[in-house]
Protein backbone atom coordinates (compact mmCIF):
# COMPACT_ATOMS: atom_id res chain seq x y z
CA UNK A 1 0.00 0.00 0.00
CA UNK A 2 1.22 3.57 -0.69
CA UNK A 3 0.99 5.74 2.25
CA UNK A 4 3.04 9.04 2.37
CA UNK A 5 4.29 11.41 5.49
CA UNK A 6 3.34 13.94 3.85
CA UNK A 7 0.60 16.05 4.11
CA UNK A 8 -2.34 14.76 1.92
CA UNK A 9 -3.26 16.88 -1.38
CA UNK A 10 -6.03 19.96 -1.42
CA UNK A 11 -8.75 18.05 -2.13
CA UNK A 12 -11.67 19.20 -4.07
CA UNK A 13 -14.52 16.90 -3.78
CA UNK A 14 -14.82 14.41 -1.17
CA UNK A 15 -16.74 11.19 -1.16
CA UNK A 16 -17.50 8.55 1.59
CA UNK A 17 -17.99 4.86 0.46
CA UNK A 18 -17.70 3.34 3.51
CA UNK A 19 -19.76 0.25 3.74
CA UNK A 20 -19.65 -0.67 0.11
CA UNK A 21 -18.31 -3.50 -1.31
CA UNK A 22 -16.40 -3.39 -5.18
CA UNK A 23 -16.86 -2.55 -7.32
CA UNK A 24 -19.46 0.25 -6.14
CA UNK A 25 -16.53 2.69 -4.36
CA UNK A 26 -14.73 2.18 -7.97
CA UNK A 27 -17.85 2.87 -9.99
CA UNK A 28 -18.79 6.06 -7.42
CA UNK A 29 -15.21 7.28 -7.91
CA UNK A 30 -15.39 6.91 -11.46
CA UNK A 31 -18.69 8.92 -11.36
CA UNK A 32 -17.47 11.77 -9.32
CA UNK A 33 -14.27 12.18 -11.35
CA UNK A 34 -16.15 12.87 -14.25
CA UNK A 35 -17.06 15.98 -12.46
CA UNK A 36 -14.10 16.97 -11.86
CA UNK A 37 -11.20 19.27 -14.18
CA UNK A 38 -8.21 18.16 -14.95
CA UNK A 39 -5.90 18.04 -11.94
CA UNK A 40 -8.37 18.31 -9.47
CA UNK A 41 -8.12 16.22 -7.19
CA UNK A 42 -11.08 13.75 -5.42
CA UNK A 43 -10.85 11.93 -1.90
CA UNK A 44 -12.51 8.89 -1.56
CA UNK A 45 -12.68 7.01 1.75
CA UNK A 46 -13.58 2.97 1.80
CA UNK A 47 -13.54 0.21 4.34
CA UNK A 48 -13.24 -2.69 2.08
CA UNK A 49 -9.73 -4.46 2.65
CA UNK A 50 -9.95 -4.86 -1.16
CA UNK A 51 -9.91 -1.31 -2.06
CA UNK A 52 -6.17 -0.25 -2.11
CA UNK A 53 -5.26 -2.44 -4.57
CA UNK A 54 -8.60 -1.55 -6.72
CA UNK A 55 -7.92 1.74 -6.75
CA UNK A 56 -3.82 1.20 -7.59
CA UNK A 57 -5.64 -1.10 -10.59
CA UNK A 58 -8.22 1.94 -11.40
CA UNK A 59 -5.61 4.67 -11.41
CA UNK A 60 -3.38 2.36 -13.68
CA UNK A 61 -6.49 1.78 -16.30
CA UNK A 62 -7.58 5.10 -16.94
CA UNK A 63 -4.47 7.04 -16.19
CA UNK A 64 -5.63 9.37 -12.79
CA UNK A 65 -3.13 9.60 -11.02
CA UNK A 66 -3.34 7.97 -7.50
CA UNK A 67 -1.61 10.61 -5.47
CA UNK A 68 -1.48 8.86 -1.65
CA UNK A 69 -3.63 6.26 0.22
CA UNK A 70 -3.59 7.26 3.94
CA UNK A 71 -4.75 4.31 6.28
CA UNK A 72 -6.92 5.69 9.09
CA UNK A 73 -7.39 2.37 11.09
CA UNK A 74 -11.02 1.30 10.01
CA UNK A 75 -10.98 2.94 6.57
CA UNK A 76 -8.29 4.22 3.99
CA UNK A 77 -8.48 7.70 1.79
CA UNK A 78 -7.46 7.22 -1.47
CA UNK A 79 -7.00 10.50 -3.28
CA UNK A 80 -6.59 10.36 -6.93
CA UNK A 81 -5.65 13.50 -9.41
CA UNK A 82 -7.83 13.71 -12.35
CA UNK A 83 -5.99 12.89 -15.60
C-alpha cells in the first residue's frame, strides 16, 4: 500500500464509500471524477480491505493519477488527481 508522510493533497470533492463493497466505491469514484477538471483532485474514503489495490488497478487503467492512500485504522483515503 502507498501511504506518504506527507501532508495529503487539497482536495476538491470528497466522497465517503464506507460500507460498500467493489466494485461500487470504484464505480462512485469513477462517477465523481467525471465531475471533476483536470488536476483536481477527489478523496474517496472505503472500508473494504480490497480497495487499495482496486484503486492502484483503477488509477493504472484510466491514467488518474493515485496521489497517496492514507490508512486511518477502520478505513483508507485514497485521493486520486484527475488525468
Amino acid at each position: 500500500m502507498m501511504t506518504t508522510q506527507n501532508p495529503p493533497p487539497a482536495v476538491d470533492m470528497e466522497i465517503d464509500t464506507s460500507g460498500l463493497k467493489c466494485p461500487l466505491p470504484i464505480l462512485r469514484a469513477k462517477k465523481a471524477l467525471a465531475q471533476l477538471h483536470s488536476g483536481q483532485v477527489l478523496k474517496v474514503i472505503t472500508t473494504d480491505p480490497h480497495a487499495v489495490r482496486d484503486f492502484e488497478a483503477f488509477a493504472r487503467q484510466t491514467g488518474n493519477t493515485l496521489e497517496a492512500q492514507h490508512d486511518q485504522g477502520a478505513s483508507v483515503a485514497h485521493f486520486l488527481r484527475r488525468r
